[in-house]
C-alpha atoms as a PDB file:
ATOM      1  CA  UNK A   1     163.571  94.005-118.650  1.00  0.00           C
ATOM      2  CA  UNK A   2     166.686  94.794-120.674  1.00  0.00           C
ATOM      3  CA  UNK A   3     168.901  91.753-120.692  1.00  0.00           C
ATOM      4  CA  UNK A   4     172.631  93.477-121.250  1.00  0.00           C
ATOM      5  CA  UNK A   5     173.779  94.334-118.411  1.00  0.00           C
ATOM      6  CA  UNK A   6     177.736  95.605-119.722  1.00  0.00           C
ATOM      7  CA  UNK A   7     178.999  98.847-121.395  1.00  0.00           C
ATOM      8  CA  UNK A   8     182.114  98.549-122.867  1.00  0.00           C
ATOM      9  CA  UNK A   9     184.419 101.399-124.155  1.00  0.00           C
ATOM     10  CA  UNK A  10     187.470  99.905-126.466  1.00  0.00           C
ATOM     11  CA  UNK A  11     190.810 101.824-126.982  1.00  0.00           C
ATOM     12  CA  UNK A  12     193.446 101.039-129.713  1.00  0.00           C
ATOM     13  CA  UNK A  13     197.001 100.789-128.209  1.00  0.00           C
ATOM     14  CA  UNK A  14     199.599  99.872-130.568  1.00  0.00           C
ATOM     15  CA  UNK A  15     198.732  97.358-132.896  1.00  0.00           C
ATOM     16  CA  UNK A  16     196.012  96.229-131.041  1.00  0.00           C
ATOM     17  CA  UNK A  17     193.150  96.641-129.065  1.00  0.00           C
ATOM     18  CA  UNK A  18     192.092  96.296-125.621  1.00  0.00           C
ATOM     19  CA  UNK A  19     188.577  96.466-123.751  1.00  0.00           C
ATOM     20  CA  UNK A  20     187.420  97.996-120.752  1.00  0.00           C
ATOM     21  CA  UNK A  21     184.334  96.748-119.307  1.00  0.00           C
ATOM     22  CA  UNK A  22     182.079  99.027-116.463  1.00  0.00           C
ATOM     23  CA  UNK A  23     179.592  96.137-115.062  1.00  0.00           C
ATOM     24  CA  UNK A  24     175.579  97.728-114.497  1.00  0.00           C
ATOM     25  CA  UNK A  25     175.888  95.198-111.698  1.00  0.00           C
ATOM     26  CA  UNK A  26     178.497  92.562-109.954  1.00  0.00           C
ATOM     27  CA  UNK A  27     177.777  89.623-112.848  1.00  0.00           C
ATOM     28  CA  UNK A  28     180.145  88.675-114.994  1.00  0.00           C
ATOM     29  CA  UNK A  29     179.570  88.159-118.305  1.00  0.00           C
ATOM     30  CA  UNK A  30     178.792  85.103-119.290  1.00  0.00           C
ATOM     31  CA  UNK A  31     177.727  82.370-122.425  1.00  0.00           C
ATOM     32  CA  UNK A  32     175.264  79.853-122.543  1.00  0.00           C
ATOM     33  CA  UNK A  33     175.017  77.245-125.306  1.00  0.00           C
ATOM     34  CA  UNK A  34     171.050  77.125-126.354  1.00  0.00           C
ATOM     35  CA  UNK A  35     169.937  73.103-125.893  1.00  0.00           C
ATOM     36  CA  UNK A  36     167.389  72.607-128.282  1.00  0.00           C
ATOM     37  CA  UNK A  37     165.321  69.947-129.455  1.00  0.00           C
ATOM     38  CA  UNK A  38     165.821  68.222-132.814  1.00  0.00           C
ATOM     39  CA  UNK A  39     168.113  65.387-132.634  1.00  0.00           C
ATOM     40  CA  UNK A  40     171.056  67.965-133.624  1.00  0.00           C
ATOM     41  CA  UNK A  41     174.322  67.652-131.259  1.00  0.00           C
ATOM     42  CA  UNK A  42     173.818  71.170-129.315  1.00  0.00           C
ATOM     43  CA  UNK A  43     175.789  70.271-127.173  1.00  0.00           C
ATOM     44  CA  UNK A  44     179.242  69.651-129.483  1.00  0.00           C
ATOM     45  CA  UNK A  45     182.469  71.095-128.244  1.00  0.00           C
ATOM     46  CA  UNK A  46     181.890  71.798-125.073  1.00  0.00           C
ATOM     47  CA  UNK A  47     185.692  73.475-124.343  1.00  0.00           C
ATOM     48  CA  UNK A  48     184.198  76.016-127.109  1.00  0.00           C
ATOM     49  CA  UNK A  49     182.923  79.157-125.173  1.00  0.00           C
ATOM     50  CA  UNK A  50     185.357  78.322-121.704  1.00  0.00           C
ATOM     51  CA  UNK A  51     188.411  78.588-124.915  1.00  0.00           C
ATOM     52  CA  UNK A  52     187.235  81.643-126.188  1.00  0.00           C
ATOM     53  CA  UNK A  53     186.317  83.053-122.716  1.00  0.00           C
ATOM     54  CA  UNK A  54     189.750  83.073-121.417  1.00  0.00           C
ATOM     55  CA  UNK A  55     190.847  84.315-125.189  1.00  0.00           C
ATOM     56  CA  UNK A  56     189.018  87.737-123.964  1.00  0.00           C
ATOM     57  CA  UNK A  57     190.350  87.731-120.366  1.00  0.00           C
ATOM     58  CA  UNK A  58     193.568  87.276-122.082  1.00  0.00           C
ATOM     59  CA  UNK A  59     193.234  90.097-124.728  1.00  0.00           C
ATOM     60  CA  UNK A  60     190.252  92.500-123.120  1.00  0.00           C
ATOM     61  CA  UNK A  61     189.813  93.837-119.895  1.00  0.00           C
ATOM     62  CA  UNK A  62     186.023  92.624-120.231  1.00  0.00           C
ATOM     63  CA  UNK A  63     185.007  90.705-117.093  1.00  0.00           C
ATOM     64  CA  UNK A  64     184.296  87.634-117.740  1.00  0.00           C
ATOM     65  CA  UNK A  65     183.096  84.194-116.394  1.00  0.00           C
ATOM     66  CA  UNK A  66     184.841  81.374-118.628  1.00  0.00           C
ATOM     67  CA  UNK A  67     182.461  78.824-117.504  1.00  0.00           C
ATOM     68  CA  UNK A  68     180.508  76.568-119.660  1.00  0.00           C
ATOM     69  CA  UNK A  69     176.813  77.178-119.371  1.00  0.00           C
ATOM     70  CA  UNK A  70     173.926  75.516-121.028  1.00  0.00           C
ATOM     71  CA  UNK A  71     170.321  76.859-121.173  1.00  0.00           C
ATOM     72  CA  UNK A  72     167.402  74.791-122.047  1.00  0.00           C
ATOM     73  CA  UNK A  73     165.051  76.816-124.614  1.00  0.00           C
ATOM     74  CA  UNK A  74     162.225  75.178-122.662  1.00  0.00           C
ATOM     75  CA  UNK A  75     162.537  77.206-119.607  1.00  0.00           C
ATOM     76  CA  UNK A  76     162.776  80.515-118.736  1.00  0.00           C
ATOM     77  CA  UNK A  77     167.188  80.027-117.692  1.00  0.00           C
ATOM     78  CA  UNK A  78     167.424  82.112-121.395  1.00  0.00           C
ATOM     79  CA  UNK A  79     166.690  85.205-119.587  1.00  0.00           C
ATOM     80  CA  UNK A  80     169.805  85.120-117.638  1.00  0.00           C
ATOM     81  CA  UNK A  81     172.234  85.689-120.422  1.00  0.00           C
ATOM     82  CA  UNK A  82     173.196  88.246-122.425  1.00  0.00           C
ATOM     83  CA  UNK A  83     174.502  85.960-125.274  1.00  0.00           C
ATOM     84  CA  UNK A  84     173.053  82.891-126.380  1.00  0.00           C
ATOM     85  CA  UNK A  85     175.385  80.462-128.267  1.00  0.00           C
ATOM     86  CA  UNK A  86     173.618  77.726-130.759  1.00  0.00           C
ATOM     87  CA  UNK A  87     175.738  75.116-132.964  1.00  0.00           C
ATOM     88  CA  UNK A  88     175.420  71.628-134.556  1.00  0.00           C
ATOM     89  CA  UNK A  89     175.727  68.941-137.314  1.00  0.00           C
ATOM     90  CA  UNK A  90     172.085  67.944-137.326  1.00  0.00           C
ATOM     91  CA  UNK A  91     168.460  68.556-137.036  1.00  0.00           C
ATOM     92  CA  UNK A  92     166.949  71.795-134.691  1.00  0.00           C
ATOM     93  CA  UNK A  93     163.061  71.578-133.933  1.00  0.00           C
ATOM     94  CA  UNK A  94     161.730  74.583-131.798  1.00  0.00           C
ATOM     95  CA  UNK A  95     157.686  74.068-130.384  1.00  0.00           C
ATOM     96  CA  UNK A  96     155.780  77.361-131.054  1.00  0.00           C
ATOM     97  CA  UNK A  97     156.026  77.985-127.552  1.00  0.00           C
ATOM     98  CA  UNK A  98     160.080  77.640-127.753  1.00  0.00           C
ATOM     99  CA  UNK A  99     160.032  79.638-130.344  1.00  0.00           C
ATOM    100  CA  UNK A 100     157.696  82.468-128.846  1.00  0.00           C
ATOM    101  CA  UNK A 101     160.171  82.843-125.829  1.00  0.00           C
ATOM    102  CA  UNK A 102     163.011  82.570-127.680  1.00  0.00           C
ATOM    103  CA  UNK A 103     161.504  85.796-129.360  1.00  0.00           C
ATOM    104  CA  UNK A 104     161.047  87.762-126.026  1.00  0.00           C
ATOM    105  CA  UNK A 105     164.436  87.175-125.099  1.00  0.00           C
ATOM    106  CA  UNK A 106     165.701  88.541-128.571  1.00  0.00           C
ATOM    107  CA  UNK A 107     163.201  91.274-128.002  1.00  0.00           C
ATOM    108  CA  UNK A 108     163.745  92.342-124.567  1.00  0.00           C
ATOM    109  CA  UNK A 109     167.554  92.912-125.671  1.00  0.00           C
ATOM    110  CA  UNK A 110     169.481  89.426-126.020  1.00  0.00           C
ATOM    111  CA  UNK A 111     171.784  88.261-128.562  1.00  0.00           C
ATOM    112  CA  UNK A 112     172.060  85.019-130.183  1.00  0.00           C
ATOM    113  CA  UNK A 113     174.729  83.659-132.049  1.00  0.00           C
ATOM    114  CA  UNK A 114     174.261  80.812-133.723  1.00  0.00           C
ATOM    115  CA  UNK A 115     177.506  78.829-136.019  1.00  0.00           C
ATOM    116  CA  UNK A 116     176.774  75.954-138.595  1.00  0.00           C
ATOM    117  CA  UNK A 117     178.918  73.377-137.866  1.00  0.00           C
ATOM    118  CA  UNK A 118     177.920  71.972-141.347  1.00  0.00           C
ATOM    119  CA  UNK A 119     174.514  70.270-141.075  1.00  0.00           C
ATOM    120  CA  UNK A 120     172.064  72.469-139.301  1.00  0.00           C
ATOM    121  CA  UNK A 121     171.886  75.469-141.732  1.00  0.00           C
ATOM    122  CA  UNK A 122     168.278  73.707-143.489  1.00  0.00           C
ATOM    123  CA  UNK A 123     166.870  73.478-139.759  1.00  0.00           C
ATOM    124  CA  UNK A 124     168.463  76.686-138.700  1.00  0.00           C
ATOM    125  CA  UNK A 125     166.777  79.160-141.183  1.00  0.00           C
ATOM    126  CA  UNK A 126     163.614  76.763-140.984  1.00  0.00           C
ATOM    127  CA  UNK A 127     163.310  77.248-137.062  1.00  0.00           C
ATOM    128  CA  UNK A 128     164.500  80.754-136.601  1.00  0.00           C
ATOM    129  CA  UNK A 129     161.441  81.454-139.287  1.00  0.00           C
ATOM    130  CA  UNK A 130     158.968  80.179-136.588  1.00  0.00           C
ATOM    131  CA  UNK A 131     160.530  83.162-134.258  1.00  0.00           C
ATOM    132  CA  UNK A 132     160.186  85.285-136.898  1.00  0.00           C
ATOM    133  CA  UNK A 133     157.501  84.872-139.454  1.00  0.00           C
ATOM    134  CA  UNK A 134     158.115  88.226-140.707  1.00  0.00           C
ATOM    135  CA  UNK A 135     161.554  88.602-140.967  1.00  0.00           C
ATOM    136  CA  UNK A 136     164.509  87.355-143.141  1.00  0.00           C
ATOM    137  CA  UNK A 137     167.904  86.584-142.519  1.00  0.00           C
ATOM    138  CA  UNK A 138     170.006  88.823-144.584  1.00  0.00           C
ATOM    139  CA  UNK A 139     173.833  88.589-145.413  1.00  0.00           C
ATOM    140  CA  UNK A 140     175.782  91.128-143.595  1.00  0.00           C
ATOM    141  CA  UNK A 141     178.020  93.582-145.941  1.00  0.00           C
ATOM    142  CA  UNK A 142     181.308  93.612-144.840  1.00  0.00           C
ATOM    143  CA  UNK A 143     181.194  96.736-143.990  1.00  0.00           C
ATOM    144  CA  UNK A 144     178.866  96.337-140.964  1.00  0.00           C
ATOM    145  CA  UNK A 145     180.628  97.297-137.971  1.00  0.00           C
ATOM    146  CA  UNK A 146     180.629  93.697-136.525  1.00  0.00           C
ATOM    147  CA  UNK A 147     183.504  93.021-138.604  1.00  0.00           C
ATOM    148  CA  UNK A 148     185.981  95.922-137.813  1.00  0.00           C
ATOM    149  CA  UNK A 149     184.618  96.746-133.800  1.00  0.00           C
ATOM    150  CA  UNK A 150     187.961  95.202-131.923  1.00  0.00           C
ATOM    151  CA  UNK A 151     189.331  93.330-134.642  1.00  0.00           C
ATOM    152  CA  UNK A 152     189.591  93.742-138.247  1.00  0.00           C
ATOM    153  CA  UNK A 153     187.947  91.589-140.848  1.00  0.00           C
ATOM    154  CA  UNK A 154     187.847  93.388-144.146  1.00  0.00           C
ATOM    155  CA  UNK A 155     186.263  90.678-145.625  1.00  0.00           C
ATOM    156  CA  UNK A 156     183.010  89.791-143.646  1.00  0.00           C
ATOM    157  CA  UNK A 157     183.493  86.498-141.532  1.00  0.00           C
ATOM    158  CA  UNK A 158     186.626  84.424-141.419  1.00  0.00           C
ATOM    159  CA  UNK A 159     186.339  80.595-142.569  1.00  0.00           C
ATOM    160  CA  UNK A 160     187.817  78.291-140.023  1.00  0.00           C
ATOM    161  CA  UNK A 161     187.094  75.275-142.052  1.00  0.00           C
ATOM    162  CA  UNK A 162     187.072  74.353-145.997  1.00  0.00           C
ATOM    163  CA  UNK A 163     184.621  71.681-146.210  1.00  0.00           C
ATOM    164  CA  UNK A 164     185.370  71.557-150.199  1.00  0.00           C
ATOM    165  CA  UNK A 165     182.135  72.633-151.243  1.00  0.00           C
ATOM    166  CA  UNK A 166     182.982  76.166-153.048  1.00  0.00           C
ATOM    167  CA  UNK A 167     180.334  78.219-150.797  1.00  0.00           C
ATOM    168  CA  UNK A 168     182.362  81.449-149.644  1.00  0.00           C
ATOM    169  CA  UNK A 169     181.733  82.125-145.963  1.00  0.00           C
ATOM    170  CA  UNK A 170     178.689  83.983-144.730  1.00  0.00           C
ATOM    171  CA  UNK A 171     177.253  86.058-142.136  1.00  0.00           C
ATOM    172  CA  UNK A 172     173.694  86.882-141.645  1.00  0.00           C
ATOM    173  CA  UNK A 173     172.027  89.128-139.298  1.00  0.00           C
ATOM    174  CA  UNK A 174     167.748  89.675-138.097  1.00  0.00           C
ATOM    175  CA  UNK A 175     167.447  92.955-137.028  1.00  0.00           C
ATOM    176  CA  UNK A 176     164.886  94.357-134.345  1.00  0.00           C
ATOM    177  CA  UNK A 177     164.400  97.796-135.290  1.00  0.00           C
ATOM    178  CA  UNK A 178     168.203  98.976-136.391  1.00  0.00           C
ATOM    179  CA  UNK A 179     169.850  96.343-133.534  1.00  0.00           C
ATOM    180  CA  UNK A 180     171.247  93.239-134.453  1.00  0.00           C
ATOM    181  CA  UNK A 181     169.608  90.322-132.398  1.00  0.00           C
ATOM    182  CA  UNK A 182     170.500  86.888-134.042  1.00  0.00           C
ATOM    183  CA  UNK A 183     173.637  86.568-135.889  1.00  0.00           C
ATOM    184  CA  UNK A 184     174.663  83.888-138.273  1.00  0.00           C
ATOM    185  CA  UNK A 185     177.576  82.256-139.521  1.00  0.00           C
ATOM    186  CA  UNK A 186     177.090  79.737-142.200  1.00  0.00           C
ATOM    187  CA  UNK A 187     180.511  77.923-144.361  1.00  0.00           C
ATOM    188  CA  UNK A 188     182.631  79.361-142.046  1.00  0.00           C
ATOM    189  CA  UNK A 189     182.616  77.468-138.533  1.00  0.00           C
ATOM    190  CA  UNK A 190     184.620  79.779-136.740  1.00  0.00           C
ATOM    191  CA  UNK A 191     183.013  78.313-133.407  1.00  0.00           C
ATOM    192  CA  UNK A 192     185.628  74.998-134.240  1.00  0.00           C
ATOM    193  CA  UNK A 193     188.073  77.317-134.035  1.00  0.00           C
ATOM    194  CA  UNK A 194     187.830  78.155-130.012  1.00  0.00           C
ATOM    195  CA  UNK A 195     188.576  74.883-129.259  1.00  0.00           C
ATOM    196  CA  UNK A 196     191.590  73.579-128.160  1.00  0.00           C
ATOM    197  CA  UNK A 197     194.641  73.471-130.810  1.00  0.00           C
ATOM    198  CA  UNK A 198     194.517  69.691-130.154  1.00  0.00           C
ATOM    199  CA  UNK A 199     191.280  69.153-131.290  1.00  0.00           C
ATOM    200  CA  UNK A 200     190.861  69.897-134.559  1.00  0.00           C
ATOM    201  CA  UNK A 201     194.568  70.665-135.503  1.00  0.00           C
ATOM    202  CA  UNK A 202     193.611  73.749-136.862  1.00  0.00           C
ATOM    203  CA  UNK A 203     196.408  76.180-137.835  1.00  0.00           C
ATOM    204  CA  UNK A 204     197.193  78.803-134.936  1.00  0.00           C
ATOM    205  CA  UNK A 205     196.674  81.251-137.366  1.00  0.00           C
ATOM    206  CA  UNK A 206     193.204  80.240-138.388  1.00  0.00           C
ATOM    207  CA  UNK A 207     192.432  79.276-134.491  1.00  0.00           C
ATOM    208  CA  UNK A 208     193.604  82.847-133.249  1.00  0.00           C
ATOM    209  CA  UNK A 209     191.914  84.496-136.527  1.00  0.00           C
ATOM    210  CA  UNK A 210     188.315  82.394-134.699  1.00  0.00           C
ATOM    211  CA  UNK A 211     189.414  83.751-131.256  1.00  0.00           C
ATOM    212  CA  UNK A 212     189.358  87.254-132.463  1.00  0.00           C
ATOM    213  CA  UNK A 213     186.456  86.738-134.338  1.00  0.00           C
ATOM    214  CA  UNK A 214     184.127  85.076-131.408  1.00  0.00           C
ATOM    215  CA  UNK A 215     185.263  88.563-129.524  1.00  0.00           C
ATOM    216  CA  UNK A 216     184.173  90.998-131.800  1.00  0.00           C
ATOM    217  CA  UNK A 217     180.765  88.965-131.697  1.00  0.00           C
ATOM    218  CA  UNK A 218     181.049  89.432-127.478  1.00  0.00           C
ATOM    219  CA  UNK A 219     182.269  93.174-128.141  1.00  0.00           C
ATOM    220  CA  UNK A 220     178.906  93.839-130.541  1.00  0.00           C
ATOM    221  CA  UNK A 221     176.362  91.916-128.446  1.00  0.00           C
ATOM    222  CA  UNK A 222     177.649  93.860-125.151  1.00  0.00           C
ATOM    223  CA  UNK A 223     177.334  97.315-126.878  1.00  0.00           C
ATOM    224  CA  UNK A 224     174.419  97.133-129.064  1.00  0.00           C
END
């Protein structure tokens, strides 16, 4: 069972882009943040996806639900998502039984997107081994169409936050055949920039810079 259920055409007008989405059925698309076991905080910023959500409806003509969602990697909720969202400071354990369904999913066509928030990026690449034992995360070049699909970013992913510690911002990709099925951000944190301005006090600049960012990750998950 194929879990997209969107295609999308996109059209430049002007300086900008828009979106039109065809639904496969009467769902809208939505996001669920991945709760996972650990001790990390999955469940940080919670005004994260509903932010960006709206962003789209705003910007796209995708049809949307800005909800926030949550799916336990225990059960079997994964399935009904097209896009999985995982972020945290801390520590992500996955059973091998977590880990074997969170591999079907990926498999049968979903997308996961998962942001360091500065702290999980040890755990991360330890975990996401158990779901793949014989793959590798490997840095995206900038060229990869992620980056330029709605909106341009010539230089790979955006950082939303400095944290001082002279990494340059990464993305990383596991690929199932030639499709992208987990995408990475690491030194970057773009997912902090969804949230309200209040929260953080990022710059608009850098917070719309996120916004466009988190919807050329929709745009690619919904398409390939």
């Amino acid at each position: 069972m194929k879990v997209h259920i969107f295609a999308i055409l996109v059209l430049a007008f002007g300086s900008g882009f828009y979106c039109e989405a065809i639904a496969q059925n009467s769902s809208a698309f939505r996001i669920a943040r991945l709760k996972y076991d650990g001790g990390g905080d999955w469940y940080n910023g919670p005004l994260e996806e509903p932010t960006l959500l709206k962003f789209v409806t705003e910007k796209t003509f995708i049809d949307v639900d800005p909800s926030y969602y949550f799916a336990d990697i225990n059960t079997n909720a994964i399935f009904s998502y097209s896009l999985l969202f995982m972020t945290g400071h801390g520590n992500i354990h996955f059973t091998q039984e977590e880990a074997n369904r969170l591999r079907l999913y990926l498999e049968e066509g979903g997308f996961l997107y998962a942001d360091d928030d500065y702290g999980m990026d040890e755990s991360f690449r330890r975990e996401i081994r158990k779901v793949f034992p014989e793959k590798s995360l490997v840095p995206l070049p900038f060229s990869y169409g992620l980056y330029r699909c709605v909106f341009e970013f010539p230089n790979g992913t955006p950082q939303t936050h400095d944290w001082g510690d002279k990494k340059p911002p990464m993305g990383y990709g596991i690929f199932i055949g030639e499709r992208l099925a987990v995408f990475y951000t690491a030194e970057s944190n773009p997912s902090d920039g969804w949230d309200p301005a209040e929260v953080h006090g990022d710059p608009e600049s850098k917070r719309t810079q996120a916004l466009e960012f988190g919807t050329n990750v929709i745009y690619w998950a919904l398409t390939h």
